[in-house]
PDB file of N, CA and C in Angstrom:
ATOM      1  N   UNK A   1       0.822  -1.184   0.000  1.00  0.00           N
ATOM      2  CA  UNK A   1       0.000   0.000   0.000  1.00  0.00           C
ATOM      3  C   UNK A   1       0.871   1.256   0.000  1.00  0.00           C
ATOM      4  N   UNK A   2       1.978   1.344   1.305  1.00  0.00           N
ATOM      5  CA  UNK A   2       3.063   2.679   0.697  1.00  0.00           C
ATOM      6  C   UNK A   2       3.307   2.710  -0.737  1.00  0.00           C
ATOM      7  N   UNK A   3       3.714   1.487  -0.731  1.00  0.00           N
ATOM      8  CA  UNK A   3       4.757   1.491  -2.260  1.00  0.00           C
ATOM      9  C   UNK A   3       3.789   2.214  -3.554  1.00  0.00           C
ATOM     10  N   UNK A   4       2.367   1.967  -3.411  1.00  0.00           N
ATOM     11  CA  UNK A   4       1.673   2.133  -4.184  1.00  0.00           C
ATOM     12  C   UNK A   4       1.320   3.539  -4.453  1.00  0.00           C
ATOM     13  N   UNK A   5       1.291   4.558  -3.092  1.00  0.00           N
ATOM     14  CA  UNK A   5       0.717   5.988  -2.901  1.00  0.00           C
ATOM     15  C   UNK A   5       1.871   6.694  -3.181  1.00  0.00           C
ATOM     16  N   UNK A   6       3.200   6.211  -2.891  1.00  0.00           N
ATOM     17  CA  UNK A   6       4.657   6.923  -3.380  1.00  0.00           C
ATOM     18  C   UNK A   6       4.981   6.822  -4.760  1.00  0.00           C
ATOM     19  N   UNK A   7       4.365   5.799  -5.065  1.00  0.00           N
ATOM     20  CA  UNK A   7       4.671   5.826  -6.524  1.00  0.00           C
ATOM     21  C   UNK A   7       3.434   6.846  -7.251  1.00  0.00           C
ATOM     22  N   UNK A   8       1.953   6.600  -6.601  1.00  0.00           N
ATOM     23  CA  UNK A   8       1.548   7.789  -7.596  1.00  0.00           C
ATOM     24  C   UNK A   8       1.604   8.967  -7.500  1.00  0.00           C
ATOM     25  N   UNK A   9       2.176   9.282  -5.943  1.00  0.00           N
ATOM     26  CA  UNK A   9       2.910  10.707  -5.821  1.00  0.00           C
ATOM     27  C   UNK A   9       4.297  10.800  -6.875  1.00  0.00           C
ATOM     28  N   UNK A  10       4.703  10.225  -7.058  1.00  0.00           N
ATOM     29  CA  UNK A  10       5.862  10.340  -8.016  1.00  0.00           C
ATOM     30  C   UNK A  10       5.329  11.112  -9.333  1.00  0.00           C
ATOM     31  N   UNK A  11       4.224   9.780  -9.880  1.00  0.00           N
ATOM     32  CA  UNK A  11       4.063  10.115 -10.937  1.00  0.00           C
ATOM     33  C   UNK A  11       2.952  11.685 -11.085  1.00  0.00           C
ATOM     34  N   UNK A  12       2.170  12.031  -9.808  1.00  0.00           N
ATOM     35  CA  UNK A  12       1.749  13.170 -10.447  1.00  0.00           C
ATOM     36  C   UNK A  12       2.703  13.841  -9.773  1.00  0.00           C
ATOM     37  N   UNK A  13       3.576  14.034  -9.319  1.00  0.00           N
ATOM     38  CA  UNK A  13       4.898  14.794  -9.544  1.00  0.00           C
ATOM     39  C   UNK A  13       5.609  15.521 -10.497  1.00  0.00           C
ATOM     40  N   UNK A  14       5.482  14.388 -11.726  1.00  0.00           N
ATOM     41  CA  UNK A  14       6.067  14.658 -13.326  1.00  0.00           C
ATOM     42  C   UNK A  14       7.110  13.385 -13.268  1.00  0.00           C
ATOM     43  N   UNK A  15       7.507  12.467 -12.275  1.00  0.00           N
ATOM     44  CA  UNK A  15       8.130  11.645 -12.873  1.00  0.00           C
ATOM     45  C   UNK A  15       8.139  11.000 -13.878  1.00  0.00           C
ATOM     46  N   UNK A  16       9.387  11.274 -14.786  1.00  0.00           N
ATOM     47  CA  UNK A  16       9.690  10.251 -16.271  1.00  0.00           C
ATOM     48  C   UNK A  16      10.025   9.130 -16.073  1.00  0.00           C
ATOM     49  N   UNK A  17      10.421   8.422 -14.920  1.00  0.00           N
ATOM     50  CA  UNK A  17      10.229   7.095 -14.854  1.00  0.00           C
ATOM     51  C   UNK A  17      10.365   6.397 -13.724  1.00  0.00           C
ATOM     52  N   UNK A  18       9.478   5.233 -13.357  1.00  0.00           N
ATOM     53  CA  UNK A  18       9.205   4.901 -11.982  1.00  0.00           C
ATOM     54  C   UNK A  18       9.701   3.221 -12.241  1.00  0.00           C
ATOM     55  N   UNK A  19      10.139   2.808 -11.167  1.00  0.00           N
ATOM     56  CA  UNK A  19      10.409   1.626 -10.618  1.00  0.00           C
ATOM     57  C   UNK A  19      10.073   1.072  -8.936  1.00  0.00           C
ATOM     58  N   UNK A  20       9.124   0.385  -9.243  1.00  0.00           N
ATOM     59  CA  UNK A  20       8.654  -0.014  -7.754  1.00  0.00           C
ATOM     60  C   UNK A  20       9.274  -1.301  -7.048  1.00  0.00           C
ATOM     61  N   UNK A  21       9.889  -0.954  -6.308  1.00  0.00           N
ATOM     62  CA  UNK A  21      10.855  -2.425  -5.806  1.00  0.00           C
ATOM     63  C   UNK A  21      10.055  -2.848  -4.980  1.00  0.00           C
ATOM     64  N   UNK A  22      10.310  -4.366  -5.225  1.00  0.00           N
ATOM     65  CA  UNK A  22       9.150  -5.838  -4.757  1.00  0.00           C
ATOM     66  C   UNK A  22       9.677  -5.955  -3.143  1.00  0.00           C
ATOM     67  N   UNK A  23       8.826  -6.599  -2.699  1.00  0.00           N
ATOM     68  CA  UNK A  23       8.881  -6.127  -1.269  1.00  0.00           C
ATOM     69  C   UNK A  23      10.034  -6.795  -0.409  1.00  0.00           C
ATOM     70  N   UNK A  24      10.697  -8.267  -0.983  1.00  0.00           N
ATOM     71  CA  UNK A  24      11.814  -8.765  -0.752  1.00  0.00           C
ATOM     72  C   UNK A  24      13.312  -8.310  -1.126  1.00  0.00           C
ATOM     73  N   UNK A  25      13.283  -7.562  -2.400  1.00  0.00           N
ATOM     74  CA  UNK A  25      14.081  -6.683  -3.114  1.00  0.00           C
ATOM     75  C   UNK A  25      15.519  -6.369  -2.236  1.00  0.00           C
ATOM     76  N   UNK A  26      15.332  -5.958  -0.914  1.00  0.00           N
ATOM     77  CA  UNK A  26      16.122  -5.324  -0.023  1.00  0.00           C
ATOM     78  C   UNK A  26      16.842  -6.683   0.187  1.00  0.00           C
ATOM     79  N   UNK A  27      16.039  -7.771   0.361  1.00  0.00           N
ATOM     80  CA  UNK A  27      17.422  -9.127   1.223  1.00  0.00           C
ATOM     81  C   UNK A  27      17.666  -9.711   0.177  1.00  0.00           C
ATOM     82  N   UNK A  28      17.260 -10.087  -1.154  1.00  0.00           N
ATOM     83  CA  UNK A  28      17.790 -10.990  -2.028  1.00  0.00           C
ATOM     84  C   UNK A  28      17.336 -10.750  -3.374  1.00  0.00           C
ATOM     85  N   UNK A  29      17.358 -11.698  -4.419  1.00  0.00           N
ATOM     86  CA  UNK A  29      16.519 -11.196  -5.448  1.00  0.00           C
ATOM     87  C   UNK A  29      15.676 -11.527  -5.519  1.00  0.00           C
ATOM     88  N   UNK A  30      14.633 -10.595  -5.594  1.00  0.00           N
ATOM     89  CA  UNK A  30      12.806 -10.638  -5.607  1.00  0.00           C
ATOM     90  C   UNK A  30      12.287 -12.486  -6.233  1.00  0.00           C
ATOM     91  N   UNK A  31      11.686 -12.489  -5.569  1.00  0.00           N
ATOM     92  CA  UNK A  31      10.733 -13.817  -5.713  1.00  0.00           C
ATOM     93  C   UNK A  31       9.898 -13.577  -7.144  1.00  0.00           C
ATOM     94  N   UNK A  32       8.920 -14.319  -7.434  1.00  0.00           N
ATOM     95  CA  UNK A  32       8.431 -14.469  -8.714  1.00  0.00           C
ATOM     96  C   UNK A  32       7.227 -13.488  -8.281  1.00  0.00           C
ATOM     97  N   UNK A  33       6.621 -13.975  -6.898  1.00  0.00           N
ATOM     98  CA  UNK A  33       5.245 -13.350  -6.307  1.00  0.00           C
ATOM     99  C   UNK A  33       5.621 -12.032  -5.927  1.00  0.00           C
ATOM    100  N   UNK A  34       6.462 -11.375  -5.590  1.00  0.00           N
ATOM    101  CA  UNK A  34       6.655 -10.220  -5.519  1.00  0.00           C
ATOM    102  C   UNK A  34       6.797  -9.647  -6.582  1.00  0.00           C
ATOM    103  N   UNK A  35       7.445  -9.682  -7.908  1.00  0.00           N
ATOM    104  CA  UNK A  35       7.840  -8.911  -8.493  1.00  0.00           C
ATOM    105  C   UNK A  35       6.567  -8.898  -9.387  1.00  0.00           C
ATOM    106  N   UNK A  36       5.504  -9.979  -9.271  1.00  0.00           N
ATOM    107  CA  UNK A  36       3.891  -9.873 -10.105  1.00  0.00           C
ATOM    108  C   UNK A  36       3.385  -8.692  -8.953  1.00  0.00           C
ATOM    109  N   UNK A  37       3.574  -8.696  -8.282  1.00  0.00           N
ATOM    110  CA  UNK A  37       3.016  -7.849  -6.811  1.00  0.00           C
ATOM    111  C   UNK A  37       3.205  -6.547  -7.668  1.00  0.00           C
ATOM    112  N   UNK A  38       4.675  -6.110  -7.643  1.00  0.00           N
ATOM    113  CA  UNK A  38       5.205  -4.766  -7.913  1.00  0.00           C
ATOM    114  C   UNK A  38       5.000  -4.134  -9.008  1.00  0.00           C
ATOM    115  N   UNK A  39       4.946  -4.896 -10.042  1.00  0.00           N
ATOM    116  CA  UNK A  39       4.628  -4.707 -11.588  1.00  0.00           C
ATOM    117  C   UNK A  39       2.582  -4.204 -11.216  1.00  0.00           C
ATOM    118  N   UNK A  40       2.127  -5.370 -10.563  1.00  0.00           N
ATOM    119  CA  UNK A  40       0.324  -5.098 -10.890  1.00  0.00           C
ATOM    120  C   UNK A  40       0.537  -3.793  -9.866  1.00  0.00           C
ATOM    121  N   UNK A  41       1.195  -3.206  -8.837  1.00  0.00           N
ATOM    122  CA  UNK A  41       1.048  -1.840  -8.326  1.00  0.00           C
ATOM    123  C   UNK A  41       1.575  -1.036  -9.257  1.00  0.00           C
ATOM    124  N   UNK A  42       2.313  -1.020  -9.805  1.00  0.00           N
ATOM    125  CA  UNK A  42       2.604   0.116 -11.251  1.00  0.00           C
ATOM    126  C   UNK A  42       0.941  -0.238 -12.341  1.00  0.00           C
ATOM    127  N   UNK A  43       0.243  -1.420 -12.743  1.00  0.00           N
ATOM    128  CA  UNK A  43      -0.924  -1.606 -13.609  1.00  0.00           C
ATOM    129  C   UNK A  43      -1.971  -0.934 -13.177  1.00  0.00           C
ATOM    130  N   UNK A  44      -2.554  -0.800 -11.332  1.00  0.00           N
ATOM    131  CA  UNK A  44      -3.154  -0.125 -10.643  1.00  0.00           C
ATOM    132  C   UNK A  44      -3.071   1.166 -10.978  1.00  0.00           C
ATOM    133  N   UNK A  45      -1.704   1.964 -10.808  1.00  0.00           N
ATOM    134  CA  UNK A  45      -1.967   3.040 -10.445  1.00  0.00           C
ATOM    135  C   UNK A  45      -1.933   3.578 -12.262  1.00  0.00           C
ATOM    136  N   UNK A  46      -1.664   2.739 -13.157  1.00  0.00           N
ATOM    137  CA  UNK A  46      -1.814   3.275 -14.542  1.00  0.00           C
ATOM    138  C   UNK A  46      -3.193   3.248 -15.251  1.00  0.00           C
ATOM    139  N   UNK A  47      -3.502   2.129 -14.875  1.00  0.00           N
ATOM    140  CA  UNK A  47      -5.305   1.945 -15.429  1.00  0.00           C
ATOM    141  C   UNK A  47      -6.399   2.491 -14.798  1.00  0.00           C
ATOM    142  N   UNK A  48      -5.788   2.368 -13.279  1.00  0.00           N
ATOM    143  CA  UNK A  48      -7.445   2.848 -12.597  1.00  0.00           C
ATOM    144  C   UNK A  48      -7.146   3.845 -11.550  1.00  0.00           C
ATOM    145  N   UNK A  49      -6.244   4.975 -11.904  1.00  0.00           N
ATOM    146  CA  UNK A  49      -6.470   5.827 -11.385  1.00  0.00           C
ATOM    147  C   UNK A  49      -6.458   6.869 -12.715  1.00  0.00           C
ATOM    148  N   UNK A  50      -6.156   6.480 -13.771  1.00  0.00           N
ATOM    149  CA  UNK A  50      -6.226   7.230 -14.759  1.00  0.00           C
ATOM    150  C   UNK A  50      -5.306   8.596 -15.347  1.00  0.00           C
ATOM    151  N   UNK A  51      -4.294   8.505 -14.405  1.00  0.00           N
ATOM    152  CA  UNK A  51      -3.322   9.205 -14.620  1.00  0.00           C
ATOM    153  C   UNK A  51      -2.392   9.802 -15.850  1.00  0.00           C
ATOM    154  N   UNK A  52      -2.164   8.042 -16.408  1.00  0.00           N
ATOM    155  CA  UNK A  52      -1.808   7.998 -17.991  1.00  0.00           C
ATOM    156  C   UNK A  52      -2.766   8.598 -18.698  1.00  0.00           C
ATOM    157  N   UNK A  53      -3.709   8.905 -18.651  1.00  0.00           N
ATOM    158  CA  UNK A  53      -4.514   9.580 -19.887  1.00  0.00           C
ATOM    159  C   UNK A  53      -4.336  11.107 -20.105  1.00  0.00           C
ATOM    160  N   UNK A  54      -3.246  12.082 -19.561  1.00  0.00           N
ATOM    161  CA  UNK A  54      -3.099  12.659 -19.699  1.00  0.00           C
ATOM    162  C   UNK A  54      -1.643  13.077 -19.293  1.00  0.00           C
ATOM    163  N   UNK A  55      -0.963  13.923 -20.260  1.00  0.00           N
ATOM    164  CA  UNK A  55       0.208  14.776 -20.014  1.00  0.00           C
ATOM    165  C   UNK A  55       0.694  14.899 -18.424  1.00  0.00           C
ATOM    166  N   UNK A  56       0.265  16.109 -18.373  1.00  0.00           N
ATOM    167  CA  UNK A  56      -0.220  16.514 -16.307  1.00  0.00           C
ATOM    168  C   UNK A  56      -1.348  16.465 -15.652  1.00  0.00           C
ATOM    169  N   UNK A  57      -1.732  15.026 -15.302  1.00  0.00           N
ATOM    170  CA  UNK A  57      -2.294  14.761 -14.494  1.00  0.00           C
ATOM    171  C   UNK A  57      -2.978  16.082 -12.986  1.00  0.00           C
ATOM    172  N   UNK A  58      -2.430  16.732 -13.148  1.00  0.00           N
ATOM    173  CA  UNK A  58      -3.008  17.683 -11.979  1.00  0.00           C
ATOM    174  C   UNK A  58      -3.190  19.240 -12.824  1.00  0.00           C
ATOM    175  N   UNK A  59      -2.794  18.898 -14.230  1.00  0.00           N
ATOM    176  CA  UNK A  59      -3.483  20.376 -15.179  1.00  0.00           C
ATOM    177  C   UNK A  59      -2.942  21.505 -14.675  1.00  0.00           C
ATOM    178  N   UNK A  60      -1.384  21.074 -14.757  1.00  0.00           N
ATOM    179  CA  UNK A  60      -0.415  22.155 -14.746  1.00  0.00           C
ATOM    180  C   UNK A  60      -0.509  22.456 -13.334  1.00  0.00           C
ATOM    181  N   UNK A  61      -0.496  22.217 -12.191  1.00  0.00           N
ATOM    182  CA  UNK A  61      -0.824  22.274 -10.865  1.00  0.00           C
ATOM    183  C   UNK A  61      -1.310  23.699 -10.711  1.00  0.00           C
ATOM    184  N   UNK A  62      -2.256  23.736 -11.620  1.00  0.00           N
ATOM    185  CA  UNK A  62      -3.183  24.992 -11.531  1.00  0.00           C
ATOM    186  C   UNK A  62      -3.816  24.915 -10.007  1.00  0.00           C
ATOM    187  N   UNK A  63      -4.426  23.711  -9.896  1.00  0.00           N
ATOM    188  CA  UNK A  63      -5.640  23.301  -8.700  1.00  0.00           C
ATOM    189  C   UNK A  63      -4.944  23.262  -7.183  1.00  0.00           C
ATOM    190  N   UNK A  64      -3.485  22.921  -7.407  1.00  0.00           N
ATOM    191  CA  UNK A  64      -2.813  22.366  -6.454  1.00  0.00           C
ATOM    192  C   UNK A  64      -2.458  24.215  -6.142  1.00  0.00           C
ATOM    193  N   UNK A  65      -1.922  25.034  -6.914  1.00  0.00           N
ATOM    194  CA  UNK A  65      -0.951  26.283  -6.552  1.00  0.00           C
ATOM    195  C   UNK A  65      -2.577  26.903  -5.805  1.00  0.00           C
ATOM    196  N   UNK A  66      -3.583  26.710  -6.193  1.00  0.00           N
ATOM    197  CA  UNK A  66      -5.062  27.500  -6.121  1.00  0.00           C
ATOM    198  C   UNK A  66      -5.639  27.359  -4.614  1.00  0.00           C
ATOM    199  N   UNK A  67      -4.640  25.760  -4.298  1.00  0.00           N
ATOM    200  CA  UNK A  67      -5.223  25.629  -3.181  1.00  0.00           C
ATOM    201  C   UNK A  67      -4.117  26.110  -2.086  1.00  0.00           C
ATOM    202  N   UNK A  68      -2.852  26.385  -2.214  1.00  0.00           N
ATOM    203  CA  UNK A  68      -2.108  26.799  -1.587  1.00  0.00           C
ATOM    204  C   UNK A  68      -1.911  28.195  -1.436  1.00  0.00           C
ATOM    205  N   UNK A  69      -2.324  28.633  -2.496  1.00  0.00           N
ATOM    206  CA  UNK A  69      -2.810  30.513  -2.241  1.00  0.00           C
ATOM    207  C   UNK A  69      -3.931  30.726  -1.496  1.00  0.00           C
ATOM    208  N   UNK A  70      -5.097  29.856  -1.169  1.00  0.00           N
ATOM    209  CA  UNK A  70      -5.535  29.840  -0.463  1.00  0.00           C
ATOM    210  C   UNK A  70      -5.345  29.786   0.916  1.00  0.00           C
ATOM    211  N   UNK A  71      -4.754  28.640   1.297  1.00  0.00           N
ATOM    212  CA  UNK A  71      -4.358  28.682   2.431  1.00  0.00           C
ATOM    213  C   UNK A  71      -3.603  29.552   3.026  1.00  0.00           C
ATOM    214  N   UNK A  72      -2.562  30.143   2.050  1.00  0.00           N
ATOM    215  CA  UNK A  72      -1.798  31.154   2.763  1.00  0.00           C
ATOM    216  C   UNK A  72      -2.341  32.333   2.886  1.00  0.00           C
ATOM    217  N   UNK A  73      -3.605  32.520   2.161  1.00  0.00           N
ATOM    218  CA  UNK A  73      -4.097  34.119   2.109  1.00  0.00           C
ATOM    219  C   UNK A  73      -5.106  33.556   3.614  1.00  0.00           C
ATOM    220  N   UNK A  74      -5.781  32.836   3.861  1.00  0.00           N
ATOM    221  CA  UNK A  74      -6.195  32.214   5.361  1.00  0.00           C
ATOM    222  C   UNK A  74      -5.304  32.282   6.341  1.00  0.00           C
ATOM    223  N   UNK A  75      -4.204  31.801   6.203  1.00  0.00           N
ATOM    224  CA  UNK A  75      -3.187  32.032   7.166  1.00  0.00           C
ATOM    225  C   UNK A  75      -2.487  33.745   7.312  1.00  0.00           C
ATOM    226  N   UNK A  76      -2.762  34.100   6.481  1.00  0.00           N
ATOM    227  CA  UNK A  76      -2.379  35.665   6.552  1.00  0.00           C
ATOM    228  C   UNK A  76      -3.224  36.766   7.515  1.00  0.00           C
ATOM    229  N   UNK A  77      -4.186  35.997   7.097  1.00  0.00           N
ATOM    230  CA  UNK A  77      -5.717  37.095   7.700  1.00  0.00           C
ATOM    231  C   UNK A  77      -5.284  36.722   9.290  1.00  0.00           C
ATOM    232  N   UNK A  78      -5.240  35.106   9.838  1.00  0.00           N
ATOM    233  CA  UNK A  78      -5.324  34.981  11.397  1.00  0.00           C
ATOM    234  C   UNK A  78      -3.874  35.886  11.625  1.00  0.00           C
ATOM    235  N   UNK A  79      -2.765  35.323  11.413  1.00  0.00           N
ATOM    236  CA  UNK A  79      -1.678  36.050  11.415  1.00  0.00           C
ATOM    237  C   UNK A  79      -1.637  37.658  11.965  1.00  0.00           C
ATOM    238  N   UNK A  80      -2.659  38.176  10.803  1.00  0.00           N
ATOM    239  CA  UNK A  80      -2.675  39.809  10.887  1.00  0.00           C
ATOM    240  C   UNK A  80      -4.137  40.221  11.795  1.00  0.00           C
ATOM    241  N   UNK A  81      -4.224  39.156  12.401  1.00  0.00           N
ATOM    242  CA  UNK A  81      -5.128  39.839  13.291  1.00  0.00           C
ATOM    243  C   UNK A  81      -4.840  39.366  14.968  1.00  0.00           C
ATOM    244  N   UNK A  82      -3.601  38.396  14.424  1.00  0.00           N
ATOM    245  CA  UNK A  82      -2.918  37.871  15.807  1.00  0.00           C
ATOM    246  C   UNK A  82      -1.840  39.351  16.273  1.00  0.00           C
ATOM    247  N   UNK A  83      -1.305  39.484  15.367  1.00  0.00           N
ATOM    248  CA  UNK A  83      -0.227  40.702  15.465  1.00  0.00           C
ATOM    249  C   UNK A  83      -1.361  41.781  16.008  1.00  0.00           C
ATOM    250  N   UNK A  84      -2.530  42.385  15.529  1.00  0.00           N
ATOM    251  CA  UNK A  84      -2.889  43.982  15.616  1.00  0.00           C
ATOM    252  C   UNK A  84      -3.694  43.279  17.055  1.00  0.00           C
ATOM    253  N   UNK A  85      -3.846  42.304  17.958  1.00  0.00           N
ATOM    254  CA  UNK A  85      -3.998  41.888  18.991  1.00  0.00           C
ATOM    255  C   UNK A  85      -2.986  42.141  19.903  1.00  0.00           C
ATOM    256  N   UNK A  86      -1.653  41.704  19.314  1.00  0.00           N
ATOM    257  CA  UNK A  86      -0.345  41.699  19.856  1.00  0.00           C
ATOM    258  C   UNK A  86      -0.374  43.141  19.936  1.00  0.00           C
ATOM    259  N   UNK A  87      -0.272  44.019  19.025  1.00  0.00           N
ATOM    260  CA  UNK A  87      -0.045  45.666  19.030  1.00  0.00           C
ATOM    261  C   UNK A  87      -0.710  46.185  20.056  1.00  0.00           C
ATOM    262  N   UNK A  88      -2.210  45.975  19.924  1.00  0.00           N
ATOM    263  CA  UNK A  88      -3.302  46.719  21.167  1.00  0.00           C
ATOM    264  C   UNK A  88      -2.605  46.311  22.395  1.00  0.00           C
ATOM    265  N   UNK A  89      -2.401  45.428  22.805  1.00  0.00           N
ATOM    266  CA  UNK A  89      -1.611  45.078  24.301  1.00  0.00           C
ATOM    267  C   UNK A  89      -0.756  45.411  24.928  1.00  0.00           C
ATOM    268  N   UNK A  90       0.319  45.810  23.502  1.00  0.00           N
ATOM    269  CA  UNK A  90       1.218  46.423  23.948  1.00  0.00           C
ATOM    270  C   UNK A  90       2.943  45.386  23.864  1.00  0.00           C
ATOM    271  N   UNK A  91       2.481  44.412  24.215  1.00  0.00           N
ATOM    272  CA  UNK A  91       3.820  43.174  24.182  1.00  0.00           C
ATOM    273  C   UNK A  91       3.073  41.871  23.521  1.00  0.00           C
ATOM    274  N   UNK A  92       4.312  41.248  23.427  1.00  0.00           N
ATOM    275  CA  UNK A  92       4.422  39.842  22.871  1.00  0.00           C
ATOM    276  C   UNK A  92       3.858  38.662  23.271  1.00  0.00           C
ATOM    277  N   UNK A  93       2.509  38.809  24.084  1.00  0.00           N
ATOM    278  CA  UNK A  93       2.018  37.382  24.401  1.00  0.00           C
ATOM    279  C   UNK A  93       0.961  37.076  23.926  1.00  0.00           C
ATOM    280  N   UNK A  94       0.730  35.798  23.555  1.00  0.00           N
ATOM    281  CA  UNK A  94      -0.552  35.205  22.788  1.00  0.00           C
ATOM    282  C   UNK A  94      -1.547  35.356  23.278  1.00  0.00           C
ATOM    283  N   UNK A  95      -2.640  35.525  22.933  1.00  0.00           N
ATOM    284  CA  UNK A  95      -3.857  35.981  23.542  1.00  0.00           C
ATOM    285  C   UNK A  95      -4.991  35.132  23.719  1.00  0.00           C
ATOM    286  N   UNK A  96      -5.376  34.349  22.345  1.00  0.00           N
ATOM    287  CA  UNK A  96      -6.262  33.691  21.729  1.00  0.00           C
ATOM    288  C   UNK A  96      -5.746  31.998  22.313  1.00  0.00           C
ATOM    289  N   UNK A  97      -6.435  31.628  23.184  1.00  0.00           N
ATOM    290  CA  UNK A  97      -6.442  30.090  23.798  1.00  0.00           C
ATOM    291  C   UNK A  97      -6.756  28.993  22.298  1.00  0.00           C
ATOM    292  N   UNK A  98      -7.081  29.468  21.613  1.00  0.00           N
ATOM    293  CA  UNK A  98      -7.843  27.997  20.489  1.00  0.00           C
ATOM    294  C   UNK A  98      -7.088  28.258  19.236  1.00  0.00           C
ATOM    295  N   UNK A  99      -6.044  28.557  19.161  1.00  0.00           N
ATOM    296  CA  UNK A  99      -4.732  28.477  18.394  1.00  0.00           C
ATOM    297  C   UNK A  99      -4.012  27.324  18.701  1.00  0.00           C
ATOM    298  N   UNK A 100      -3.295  26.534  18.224  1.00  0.00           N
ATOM    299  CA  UNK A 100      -2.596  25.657  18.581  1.00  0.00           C
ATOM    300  C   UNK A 100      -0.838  25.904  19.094  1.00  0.00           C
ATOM    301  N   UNK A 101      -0.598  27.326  18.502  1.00  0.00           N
ATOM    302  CA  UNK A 101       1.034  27.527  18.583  1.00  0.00           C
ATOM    303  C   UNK A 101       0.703  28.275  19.830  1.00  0.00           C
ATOM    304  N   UNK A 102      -0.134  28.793  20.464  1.00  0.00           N
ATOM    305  CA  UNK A 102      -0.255  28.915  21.619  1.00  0.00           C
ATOM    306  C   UNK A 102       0.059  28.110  22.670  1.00  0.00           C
ATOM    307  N   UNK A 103      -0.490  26.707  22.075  1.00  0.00           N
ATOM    308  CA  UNK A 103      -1.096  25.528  23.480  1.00  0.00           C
ATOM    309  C   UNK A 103       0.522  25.122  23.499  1.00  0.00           C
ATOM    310  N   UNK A 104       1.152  25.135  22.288  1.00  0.00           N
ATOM    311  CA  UNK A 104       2.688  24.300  22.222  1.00  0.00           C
ATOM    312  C   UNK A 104       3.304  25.306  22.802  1.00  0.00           C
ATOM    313  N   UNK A 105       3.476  26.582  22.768  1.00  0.00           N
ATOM    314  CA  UNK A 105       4.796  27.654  23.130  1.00  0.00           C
ATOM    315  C   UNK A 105       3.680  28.705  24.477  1.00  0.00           C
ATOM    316  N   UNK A 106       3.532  27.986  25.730  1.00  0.00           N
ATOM    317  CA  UNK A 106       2.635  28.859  26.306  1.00  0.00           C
ATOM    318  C   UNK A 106       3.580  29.850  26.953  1.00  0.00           C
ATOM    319  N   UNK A 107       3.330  30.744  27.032  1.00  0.00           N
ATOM    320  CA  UNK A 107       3.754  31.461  27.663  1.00  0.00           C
ATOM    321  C   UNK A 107       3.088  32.843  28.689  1.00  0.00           C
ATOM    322  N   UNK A 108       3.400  32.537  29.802  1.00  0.00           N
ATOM    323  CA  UNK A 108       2.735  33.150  31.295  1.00  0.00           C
ATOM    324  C   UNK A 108       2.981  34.383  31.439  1.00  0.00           C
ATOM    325  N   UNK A 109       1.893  35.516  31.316  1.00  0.00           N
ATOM    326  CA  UNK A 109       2.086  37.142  31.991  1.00  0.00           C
ATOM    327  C   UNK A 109       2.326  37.021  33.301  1.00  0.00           C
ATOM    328  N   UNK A 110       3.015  37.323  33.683  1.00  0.00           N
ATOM    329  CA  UNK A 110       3.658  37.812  34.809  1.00  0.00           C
ATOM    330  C   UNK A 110       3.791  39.162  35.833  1.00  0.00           C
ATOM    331  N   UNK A 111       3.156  39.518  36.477  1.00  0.00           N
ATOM    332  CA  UNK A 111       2.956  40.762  37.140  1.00  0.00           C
ATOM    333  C   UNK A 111       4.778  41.130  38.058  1.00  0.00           C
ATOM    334  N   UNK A 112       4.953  42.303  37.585  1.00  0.00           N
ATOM    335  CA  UNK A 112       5.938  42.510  38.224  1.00  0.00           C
ATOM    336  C   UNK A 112       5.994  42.163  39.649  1.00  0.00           C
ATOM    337  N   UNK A 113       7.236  41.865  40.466  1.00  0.00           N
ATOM    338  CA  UNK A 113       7.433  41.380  41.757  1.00  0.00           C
ATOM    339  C   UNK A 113       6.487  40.036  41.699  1.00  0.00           C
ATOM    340  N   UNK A 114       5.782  39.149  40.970  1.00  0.00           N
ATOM    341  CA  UNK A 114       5.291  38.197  41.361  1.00  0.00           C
ATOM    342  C   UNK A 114       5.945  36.944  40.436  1.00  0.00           C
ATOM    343  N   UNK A 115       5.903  35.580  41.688  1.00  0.00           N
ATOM    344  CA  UNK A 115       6.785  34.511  40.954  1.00  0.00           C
ATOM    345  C   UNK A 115       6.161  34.016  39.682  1.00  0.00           C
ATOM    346  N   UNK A 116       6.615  33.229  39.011  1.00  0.00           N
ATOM    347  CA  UNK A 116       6.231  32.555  37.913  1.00  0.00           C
ATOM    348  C   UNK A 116       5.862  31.046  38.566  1.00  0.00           C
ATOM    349  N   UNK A 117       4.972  30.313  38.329  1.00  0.00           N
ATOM    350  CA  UNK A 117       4.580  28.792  38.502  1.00  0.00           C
ATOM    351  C   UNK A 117       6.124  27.950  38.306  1.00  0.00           C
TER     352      UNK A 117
END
């Protein structure tokens, strides 16, 4: 099943040419049943995912760049409204509990003269 999803990441990658090594490959030379194994995971991912029927498979990674400008223009907006949060306060501490880089990097206001936990 890896062998199978790396290889069709390869190929909508743009790889010009793929070789899927049989699963014994590593200790000796491949068995008869493996290397029918490795060959029908290259037939899989050529017939029935349909890949071969076209040039670039992902149409010039129009869909793929479309979805990553997305995300980053999403990630921009929280970003710039994490900062003009940060600005109103005055200093550098996270504000917003349901962020996740919060929960990983917490960090405690502290009142002058008083200890830290």
């Amino acid at each position: 099943m890896r062998t199978a999803i790396e290889a069709l990441a390869a190929v909508l990658g743009g790889t010009q040419s793929l070789h899927t090594n049989s699963f014994d490959e590593a200790l000796a030379l491949p068995t008869e049943h493996a290397v029918r194994l490795a060959l029908r995971t290259q037939q899989v991912i050529a017939h029935e995912t349909g890949v071969v029927n076209t040039i670039d498979p992902l149409g010039g990674s129009y869909y793929v760049e479309q979805l990553t400008s997305e995300l980053e223009r999403k990630r921009t907006i929280i970003r710039n409204r994490k900062l003009a949060v940060v600005e109103r306060s005055g200093d550098f501490f996270w504000i917003a509990d349901d962020d996740p880089l919060p929960l990983q990097f917490r960090v405690e206001r502290t009142q002058p003269g008083s200890s830290s936990r």
